[in-house]
C-alpha atoms as a PDB file:
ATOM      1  CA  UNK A   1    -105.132  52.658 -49.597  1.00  0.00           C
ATOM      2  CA  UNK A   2    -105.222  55.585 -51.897  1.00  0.00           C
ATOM      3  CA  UNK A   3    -102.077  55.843 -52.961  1.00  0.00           C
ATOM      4  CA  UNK A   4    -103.101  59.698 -55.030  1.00  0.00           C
ATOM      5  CA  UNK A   5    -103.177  60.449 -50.909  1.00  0.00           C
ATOM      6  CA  UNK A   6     -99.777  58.690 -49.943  1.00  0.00           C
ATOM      7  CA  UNK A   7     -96.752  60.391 -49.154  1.00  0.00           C
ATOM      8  CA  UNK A   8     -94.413  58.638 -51.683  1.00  0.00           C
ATOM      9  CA  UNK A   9     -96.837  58.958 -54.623  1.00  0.00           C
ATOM     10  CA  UNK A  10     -97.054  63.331 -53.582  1.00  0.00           C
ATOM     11  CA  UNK A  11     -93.254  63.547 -53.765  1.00  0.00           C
ATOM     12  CA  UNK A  12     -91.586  65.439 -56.258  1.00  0.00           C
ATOM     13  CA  UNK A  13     -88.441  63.171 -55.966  1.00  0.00           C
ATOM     14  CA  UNK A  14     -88.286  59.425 -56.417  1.00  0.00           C
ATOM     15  CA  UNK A  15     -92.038  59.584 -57.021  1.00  0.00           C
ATOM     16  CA  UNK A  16     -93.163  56.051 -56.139  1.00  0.00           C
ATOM     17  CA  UNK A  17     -96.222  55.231 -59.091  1.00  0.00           C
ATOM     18  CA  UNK A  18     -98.220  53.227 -56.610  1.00  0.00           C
ATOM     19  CA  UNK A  19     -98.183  49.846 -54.867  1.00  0.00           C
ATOM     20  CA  UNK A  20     -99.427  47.974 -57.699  1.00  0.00           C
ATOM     21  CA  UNK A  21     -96.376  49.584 -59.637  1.00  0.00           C
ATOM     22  CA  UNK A  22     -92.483  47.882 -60.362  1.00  0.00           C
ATOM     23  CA  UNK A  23     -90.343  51.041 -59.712  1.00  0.00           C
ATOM     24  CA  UNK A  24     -86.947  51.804 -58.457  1.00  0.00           C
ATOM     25  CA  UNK A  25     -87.987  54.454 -56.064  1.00  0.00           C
ATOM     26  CA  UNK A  26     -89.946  52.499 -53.893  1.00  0.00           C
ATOM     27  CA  UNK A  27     -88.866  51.842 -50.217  1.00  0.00           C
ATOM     28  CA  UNK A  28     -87.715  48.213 -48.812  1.00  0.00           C
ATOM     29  CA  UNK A  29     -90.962  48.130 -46.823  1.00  0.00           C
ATOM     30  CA  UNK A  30     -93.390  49.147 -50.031  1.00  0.00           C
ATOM     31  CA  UNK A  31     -91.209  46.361 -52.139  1.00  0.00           C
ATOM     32  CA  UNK A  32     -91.989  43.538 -48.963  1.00  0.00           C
ATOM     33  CA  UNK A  33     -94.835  44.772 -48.164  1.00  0.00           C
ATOM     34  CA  UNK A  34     -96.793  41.495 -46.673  1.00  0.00           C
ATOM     35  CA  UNK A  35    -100.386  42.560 -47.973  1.00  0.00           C
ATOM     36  CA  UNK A  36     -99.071  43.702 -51.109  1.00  0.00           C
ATOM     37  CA  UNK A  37     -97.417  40.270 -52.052  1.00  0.00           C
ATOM     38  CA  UNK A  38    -100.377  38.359 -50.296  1.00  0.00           C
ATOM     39  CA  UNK A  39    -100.578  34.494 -51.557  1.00  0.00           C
ATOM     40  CA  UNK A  40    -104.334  34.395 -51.001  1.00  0.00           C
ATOM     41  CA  UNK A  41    -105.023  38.159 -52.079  1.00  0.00           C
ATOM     42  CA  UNK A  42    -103.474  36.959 -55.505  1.00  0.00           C
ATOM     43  CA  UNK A  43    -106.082  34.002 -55.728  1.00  0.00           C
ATOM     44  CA  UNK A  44    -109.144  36.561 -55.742  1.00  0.00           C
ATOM     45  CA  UNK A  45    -110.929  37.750 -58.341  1.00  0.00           C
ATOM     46  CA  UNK A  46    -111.161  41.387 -57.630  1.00  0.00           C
ATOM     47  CA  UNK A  47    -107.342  41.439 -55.851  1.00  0.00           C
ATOM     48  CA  UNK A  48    -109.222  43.695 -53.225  1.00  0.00           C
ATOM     49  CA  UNK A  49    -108.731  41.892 -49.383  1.00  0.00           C
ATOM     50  CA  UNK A  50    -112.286  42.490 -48.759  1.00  0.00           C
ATOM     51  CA  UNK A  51    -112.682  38.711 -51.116  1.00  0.00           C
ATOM     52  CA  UNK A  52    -110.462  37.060 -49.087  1.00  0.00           C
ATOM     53  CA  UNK A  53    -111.430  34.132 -47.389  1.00  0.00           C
ATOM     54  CA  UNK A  54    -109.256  35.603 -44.320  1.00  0.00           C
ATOM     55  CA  UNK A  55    -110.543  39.114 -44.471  1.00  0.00           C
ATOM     56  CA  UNK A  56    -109.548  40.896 -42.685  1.00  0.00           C
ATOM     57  CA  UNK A  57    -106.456  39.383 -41.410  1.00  0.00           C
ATOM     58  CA  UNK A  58    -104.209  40.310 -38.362  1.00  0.00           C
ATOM     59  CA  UNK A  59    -101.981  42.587 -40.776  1.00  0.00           C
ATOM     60  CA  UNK A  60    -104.684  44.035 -42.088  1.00  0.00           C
ATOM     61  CA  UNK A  61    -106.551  44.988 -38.499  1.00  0.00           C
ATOM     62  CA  UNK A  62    -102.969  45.970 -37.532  1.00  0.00           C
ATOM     63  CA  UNK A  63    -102.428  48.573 -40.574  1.00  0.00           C
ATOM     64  CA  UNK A  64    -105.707  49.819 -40.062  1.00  0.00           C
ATOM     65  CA  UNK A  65    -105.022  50.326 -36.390  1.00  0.00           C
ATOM     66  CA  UNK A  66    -102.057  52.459 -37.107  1.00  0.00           C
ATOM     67  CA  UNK A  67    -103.600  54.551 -39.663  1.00  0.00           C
ATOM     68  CA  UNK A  68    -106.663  55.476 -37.778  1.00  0.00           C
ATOM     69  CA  UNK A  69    -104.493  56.345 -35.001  1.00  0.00           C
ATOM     70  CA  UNK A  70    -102.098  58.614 -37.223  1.00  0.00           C
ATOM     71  CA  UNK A  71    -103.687  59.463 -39.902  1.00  0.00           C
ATOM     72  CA  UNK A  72    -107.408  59.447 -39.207  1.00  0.00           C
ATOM     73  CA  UNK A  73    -108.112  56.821 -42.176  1.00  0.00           C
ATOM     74  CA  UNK A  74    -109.459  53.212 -41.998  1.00  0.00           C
ATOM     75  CA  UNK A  75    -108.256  51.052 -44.847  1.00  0.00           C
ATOM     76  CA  UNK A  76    -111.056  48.713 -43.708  1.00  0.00           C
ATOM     77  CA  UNK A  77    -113.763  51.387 -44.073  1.00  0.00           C
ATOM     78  CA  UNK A  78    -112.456  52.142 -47.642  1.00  0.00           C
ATOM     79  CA  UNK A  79    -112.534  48.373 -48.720  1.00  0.00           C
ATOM     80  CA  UNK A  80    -116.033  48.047 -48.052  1.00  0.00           C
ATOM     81  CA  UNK A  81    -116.841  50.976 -49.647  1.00  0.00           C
ATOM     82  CA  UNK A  82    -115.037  50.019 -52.595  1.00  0.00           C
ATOM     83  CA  UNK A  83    -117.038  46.623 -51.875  1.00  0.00           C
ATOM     84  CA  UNK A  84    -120.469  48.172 -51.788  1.00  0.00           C
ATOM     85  CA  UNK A  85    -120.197  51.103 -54.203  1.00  0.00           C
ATOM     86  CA  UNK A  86    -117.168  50.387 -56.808  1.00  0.00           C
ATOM     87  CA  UNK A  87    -113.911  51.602 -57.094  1.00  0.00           C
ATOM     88  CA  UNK A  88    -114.818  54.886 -59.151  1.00  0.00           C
ATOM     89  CA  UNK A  89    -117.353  56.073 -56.879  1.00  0.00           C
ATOM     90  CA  UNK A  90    -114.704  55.561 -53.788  1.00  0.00           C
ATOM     91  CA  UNK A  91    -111.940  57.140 -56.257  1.00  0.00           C
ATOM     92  CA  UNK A  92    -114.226  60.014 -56.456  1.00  0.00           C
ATOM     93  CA  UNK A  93    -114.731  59.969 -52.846  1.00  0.00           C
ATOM     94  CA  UNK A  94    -111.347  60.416 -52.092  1.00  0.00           C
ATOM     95  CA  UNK A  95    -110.789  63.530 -54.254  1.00  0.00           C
ATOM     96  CA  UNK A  96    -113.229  65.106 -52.592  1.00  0.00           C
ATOM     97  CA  UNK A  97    -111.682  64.377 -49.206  1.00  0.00           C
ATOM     98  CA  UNK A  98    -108.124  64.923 -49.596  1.00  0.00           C
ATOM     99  CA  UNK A  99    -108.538  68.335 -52.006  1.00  0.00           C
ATOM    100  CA  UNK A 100    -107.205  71.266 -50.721  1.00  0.00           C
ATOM    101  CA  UNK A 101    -109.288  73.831 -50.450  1.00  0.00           C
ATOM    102  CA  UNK A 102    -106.290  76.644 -50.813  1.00  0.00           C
ATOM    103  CA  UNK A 103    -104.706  75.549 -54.318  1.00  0.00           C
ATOM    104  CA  UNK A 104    -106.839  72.381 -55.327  1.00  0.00           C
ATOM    105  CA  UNK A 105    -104.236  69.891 -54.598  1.00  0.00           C
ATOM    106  CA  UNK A 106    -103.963  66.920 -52.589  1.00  0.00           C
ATOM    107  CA  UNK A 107    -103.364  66.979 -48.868  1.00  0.00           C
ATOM    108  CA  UNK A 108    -100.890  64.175 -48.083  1.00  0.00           C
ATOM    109  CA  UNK A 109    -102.579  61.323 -45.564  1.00  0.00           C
ATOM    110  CA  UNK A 110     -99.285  61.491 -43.989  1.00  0.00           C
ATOM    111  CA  UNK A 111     -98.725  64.833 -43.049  1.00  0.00           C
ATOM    112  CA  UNK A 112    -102.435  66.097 -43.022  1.00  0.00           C
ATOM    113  CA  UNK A 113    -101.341  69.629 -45.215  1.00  0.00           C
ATOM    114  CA  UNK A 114    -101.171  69.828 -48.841  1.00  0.00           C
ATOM    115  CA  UNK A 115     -97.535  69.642 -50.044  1.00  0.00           C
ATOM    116  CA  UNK A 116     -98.086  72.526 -52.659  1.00  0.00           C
ATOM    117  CA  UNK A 117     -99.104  75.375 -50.190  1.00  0.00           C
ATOM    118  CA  UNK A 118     -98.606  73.724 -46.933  1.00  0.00           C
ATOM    119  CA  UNK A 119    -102.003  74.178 -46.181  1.00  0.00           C
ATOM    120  CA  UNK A 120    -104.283  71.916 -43.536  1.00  0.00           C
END
């Protein structure tokens, strides 16, 4: 996931600095999170799911599920873009997605409006 997009990393307070991060702020789930502190994602080389030899694996499929549902974002769509065109070009990607339009910041995955100007 893009964290610039998630709803912890958007908040002005307890501003969580991303899932790859150690911070204080995050939440129980983020700190246990079961792909995050994946045994066989550690063993690959790019420490993208997409090289793992169980990709993609029931919590994956289950996490993208949810957020396709919600939130109208596949986190198995972005890994193979980030497989087939590189994590800057999907990076760049992103921005484009999630600007706002109104103030040019980022429109939260989570709530689908920009948290500066509330706008959609």
């Amino acid at each position: 996931m893009n964290c610039g997009i998630c709803l912890g990393y958007l908040r002005e307070k307890k501003k969580c600095p991303g899932c790859w991060s150690d911070n204080e702020y995050k939440t129980k789930s983020c700190i246990k999170c079961i792909i995050k502190n994946c045994e066989l994602l550690a063993e690959t080389d790019s420490k993208f799911c997409y090289d793992c030899k169980k990709y993609p694996c029931t919590r994956l499929k289950q996490l993208d599920k949810r957020y396709q549902k919600n939130y109208s974002m596949s986190m198995i769509e972005n890994l193979e873009y980030i497989k087939q065109y590189g994590l800057d070009k999907f990076i760049n990607k992103e921005n484009e997605r999630w600007n706002c339009n109104n103030c040019g910041g980022t429109i939260c995955v989570h709530r689908g409006y920009c948290l500066n100007c509330i706008e959609k």
